[in-house]
Protein backbone atom coordinates (compact mmCIF):
# COMPACT_ATOMS: atom_id res chain seq x y z
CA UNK A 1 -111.91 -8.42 11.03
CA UNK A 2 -110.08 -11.72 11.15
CA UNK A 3 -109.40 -13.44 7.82
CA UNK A 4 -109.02 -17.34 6.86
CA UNK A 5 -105.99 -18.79 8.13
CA UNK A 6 -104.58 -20.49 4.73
CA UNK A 7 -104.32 -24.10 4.98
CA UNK A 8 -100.47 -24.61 4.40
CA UNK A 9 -100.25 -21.62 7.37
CA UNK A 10 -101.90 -23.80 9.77
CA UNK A 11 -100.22 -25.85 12.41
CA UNK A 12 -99.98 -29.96 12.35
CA UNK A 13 -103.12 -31.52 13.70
CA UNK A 14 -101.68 -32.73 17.02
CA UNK A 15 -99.72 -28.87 17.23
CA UNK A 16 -103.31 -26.98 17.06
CA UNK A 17 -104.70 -25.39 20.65
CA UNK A 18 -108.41 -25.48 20.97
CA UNK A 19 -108.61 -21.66 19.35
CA UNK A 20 -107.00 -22.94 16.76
CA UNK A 21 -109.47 -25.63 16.08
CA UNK A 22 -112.08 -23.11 16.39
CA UNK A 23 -110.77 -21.26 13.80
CA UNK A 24 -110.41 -23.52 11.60
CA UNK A 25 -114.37 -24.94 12.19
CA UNK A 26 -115.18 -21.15 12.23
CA UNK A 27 -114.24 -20.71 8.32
CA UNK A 28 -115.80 -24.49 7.71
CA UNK A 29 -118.75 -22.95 9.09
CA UNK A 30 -118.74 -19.73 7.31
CA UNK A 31 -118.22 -21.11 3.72
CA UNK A 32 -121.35 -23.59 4.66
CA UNK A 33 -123.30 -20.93 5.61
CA UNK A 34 -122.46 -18.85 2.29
CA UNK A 35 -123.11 -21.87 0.13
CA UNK A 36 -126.39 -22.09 1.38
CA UNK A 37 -127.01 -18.15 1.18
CA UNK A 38 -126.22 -18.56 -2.50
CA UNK A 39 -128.67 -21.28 -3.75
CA UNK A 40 -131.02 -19.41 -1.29
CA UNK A 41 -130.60 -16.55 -3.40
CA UNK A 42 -130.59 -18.45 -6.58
CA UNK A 43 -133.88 -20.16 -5.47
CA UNK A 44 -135.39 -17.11 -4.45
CA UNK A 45 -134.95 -15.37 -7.59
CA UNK A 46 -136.31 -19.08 -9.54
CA UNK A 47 -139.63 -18.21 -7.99
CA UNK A 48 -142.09 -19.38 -11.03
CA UNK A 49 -139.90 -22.44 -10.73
CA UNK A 50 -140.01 -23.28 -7.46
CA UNK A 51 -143.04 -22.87 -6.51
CA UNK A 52 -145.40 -23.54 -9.93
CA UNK A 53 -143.18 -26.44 -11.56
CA UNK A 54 -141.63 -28.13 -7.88
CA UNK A 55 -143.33 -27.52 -4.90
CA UNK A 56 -146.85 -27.25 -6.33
CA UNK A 57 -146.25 -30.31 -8.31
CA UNK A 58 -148.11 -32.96 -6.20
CA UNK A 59 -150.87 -30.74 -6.36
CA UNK A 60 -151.59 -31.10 -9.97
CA UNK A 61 -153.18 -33.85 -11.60
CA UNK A 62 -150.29 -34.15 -14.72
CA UNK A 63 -147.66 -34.59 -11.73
CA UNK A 64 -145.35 -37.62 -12.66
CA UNK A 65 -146.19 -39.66 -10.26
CA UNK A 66 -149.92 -39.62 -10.62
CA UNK A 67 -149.48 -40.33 -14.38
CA UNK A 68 -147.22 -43.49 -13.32
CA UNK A 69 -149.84 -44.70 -11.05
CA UNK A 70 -152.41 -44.69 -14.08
CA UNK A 71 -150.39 -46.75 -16.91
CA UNK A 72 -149.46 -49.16 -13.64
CA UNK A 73 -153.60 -49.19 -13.25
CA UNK A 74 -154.01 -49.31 -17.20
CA UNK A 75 -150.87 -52.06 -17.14
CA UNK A 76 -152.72 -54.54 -14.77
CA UNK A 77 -156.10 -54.41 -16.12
CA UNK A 78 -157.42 -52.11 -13.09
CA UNK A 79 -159.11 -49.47 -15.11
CA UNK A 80 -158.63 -46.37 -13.86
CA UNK A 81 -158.51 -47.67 -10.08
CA UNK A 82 -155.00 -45.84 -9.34
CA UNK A 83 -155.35 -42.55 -11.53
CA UNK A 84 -155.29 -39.43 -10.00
CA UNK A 85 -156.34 -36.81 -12.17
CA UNK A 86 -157.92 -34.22 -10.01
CA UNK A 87 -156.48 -32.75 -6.21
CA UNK A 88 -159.88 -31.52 -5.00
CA UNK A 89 -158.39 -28.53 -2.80
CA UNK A 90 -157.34 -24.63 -3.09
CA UNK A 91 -154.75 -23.03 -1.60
CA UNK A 92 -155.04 -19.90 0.11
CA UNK A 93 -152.95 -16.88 2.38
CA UNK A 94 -154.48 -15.85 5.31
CA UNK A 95 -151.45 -13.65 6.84
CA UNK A 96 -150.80 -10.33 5.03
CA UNK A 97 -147.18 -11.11 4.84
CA UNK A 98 -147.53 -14.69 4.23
CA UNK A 99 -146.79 -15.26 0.77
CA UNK A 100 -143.39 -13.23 1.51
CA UNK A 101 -142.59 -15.48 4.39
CA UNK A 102 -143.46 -18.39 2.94
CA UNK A 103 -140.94 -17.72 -0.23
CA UNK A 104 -137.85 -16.90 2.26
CA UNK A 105 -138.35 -19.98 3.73
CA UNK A 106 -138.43 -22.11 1.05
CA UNK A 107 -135.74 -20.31 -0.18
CA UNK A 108 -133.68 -21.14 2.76
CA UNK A 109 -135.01 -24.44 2.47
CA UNK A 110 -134.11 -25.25 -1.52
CA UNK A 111 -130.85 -23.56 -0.81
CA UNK A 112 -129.70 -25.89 2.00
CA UNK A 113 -130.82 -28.97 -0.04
CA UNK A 114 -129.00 -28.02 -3.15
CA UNK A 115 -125.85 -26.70 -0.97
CA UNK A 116 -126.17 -30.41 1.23
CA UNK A 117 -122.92 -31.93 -0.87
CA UNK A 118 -120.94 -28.73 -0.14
CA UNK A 119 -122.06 -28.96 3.06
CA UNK A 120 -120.52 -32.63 4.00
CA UNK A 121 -117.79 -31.85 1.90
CA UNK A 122 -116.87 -29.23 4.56
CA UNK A 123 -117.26 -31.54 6.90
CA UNK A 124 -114.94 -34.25 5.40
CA UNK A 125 -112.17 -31.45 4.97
CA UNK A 126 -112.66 -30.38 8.75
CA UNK A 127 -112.41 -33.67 10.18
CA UNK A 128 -109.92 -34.99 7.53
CA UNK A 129 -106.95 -34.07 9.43
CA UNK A 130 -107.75 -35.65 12.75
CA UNK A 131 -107.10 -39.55 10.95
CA UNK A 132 -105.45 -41.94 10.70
CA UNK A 133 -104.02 -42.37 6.81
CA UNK A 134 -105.81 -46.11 6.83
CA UNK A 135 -108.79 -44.16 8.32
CA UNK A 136 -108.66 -41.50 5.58
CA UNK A 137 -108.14 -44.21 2.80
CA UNK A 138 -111.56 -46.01 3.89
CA UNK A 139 -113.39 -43.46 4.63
CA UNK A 140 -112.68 -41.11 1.07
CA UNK A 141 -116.54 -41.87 -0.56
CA UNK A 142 -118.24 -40.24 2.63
CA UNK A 143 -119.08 -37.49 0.49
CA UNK A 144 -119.93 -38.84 -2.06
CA UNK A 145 -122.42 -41.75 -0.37
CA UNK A 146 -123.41 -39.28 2.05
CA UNK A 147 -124.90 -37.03 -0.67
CA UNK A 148 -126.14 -39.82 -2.81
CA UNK A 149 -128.24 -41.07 0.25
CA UNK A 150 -129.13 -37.41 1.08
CA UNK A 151 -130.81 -36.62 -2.47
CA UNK A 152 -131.94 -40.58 -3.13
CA UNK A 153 -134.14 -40.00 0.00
CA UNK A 154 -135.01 -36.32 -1.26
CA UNK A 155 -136.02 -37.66 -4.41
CA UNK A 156 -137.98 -40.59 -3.15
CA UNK A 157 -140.34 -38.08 -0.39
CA UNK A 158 -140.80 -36.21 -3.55
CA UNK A 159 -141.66 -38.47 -6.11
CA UNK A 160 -143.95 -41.00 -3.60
CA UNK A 161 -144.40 -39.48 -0.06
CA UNK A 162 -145.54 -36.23 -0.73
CA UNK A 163 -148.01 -36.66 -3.71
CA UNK A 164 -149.54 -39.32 -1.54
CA UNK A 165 -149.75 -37.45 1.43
CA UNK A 166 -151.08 -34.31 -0.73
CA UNK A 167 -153.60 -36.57 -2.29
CA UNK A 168 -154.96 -38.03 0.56
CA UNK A 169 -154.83 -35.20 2.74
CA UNK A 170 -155.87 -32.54 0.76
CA UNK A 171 -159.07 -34.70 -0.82
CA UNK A 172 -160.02 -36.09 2.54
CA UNK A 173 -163.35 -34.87 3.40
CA UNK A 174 -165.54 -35.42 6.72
CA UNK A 175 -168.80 -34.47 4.96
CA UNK A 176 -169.62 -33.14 1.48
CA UNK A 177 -170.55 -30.00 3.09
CA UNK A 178 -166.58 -29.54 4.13
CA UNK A 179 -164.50 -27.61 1.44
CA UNK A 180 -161.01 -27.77 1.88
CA UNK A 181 -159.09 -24.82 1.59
CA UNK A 182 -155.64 -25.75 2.65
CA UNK A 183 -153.53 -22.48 3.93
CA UNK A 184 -150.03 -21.99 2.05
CA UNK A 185 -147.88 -22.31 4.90
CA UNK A 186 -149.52 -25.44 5.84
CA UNK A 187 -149.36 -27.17 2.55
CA UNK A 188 -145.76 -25.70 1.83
CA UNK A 189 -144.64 -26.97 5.67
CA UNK A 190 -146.11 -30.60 4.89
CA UNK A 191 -144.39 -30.90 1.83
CA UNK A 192 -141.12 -29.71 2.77
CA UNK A 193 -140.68 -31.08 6.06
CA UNK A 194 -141.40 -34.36 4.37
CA UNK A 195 -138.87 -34.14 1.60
CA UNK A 196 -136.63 -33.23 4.32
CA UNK A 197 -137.31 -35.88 6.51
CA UNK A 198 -137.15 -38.61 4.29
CA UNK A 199 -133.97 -37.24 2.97
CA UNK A 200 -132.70 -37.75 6.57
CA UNK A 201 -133.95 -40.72 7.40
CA UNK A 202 -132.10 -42.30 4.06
CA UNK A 203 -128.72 -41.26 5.60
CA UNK A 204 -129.01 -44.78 7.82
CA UNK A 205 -126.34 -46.34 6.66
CA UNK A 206 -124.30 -43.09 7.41
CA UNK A 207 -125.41 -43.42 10.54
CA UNK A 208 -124.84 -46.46 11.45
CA UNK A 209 -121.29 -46.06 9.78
CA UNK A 210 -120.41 -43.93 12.15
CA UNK A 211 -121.63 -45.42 15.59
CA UNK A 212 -119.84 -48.82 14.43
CA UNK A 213 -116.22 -46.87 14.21
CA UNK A 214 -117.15 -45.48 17.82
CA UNK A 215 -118.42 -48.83 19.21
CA UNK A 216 -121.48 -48.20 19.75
CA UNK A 217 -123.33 -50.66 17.70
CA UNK A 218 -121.70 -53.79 16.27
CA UNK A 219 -123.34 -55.98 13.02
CA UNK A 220 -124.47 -58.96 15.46
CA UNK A 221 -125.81 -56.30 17.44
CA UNK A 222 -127.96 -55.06 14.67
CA UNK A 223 -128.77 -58.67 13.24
CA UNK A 224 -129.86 -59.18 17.24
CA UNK A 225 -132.71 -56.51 17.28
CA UNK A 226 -134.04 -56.92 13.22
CA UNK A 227 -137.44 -57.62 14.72
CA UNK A 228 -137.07 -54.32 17.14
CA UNK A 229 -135.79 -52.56 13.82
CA UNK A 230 -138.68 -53.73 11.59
CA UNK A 231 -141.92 -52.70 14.40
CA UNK A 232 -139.62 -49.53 14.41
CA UNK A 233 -139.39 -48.30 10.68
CA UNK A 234 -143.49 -49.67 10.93
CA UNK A 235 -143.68 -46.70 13.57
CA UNK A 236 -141.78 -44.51 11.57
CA UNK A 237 -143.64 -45.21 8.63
CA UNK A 238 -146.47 -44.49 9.92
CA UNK A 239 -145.56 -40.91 11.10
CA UNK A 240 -143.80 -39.31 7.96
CA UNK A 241 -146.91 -41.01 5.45
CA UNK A 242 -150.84 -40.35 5.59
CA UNK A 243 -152.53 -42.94 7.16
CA UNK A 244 -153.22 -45.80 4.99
CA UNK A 245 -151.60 -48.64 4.84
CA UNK A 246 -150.61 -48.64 1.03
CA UNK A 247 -148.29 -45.59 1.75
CA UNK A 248 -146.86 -47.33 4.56
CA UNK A 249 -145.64 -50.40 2.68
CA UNK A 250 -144.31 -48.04 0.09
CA UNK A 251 -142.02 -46.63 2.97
CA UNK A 252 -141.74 -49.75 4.76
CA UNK A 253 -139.56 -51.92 2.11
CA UNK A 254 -136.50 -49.00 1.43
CA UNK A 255 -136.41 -48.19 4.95
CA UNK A 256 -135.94 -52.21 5.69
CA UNK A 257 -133.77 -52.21 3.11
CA UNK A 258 -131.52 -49.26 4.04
CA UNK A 259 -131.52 -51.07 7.57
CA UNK A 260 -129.97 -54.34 5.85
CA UNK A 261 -127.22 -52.70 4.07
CA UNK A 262 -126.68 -50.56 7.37
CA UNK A 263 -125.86 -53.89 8.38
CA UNK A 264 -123.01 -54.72 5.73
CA UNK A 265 -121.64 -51.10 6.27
CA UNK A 266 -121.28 -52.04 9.92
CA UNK A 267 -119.42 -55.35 8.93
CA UNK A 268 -117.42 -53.47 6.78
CA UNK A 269 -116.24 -51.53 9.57
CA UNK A 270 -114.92 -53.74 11.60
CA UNK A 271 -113.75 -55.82 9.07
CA UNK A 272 -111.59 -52.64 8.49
CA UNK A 273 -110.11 -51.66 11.49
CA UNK A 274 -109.75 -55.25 11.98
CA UNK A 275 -106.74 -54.84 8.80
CA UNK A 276 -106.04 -51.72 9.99
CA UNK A 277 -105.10 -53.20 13.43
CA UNK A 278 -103.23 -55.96 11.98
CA UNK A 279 -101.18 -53.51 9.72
CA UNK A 280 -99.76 -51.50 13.06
């Protein structure tokens, strides 16, 4: 069994063959993988809390959000207009081994969002190395923004997409004489892969980071195609929220905004290697 090559072992960048580089993305890998086996673990054993207190949140009427909704209503003389008090649907396991499958996979799932920081942190230390030390200098918060955009987005599917997407879902009804009895994997799959997704989405600005240092997209670029961008994030919008149009603005306006300051990271960019250029 090979072991980790220690870092003051290793070769210069430019000295490293391709096995070498392999190696070293082998043990980046590795550690990832155990940070996210960990929290797994830790999640997995935090059953009660992960599933009663987080996941099945949206699903009760005292959720947070729900409760905000109701002094807003109470606030602007609506009555009890936006309340929520009552998620008109039962879950229920169809598959012998469901409940078992469904609580490794959310497992895996908690443990991957919790381990995310470690994750990019890996990252940053793999491809670290390979720049420039004006490169390095400007480029030291990726962690740190990349994590903070990671769990802002987490947060915000939490907190707004997925109680109204629970809400509206789950109490739809075609007829009175429909009951809906929502199966656990499908209620557990909506819910997550939201939170997920939204958590993705918000990494934009990341994004957009990163195809402005490779020239792919410039700021004038992006300030060229805002209206393209806005009937975009409409489209997107539209697929990761129920379908009313009150959920959709609710999306809409961060995702516009995140595009904006995707913008001023892109100017910041270039504005960079401009310096950086003028310092060789």
């Amino acid at each position: 069994m090979s072991k980790e090559i220690p870092a003051e072992e290793l070769p210069e960048e430019g000295d490293m063959s391709f096995l070498e580089h392999l190696e070293v993305l082998r043990w980046h890998l590795v550690r990832s993988v155990a940070s996210i086996f960990v929290f797994a673990t830790a999640a997995f054993i935090a059953k009660s809390f992960i599933f009663d207190t987080v996941l099945l949140g949206p699903k009760s009427g005292d959720f947070w959000t729900y409760r905000m909704l109701c002094k807003l209503s109470d606030k602007f003389g609506l009555s009890d207009l936006l309340c929520i008090t009552d998620i008109p649907f039962e879950l229920i396991n169809i598959s012998m081994a469901g409940q078992f499958t469904t609580h490794i996979v959310v497992s895996i799932i908690a443990g991957f969002v919790v381990a995310f920081p470690y994750i990019i942190f890996e990252v940053w230390r793999f491809i670290k190395p390979g720049l420039h030390k004006t490169e390095r200098k400007y480029a030291n918060g990726m962690v740190f923004y990349t994590s903070f955009l990671f769990i802002t987005g987490v947060l915000f599917g939490y907190y707004i997409i997925a109680p109204l997407s629970v809400n509206f879902l789950g109490g739809y009804h075609v007829s009175d004489l429909v009951t809906n009895q929502i199966d656990l994997n499908s209620y557990f799959s909506t819910v997550s892969t939201l939170v997920l997704a939204t958590g993705l989405v918000f990494e934009l600005p990341m994004f957009m980071y990163f195809l402005t240092k490779i020239g792919v997209v410039t700021p004038q670029s992006l300030r060229q195609y805002r209206r393209h961008a806005v009937v975009g994030i409409l489209v997107m919008a539209a697929i990761i929220t129920p379908p009313d149009v009150s959920s959709q603005v609710l999306v809409f306006f961060p995702l516009m905004l995140l595009y904006e300051v995707s913008i001023g990271v892109s100017a910041l960019v270039l504005r960079n290697q401009e310096k950086a250029n003028a310092d060789i």
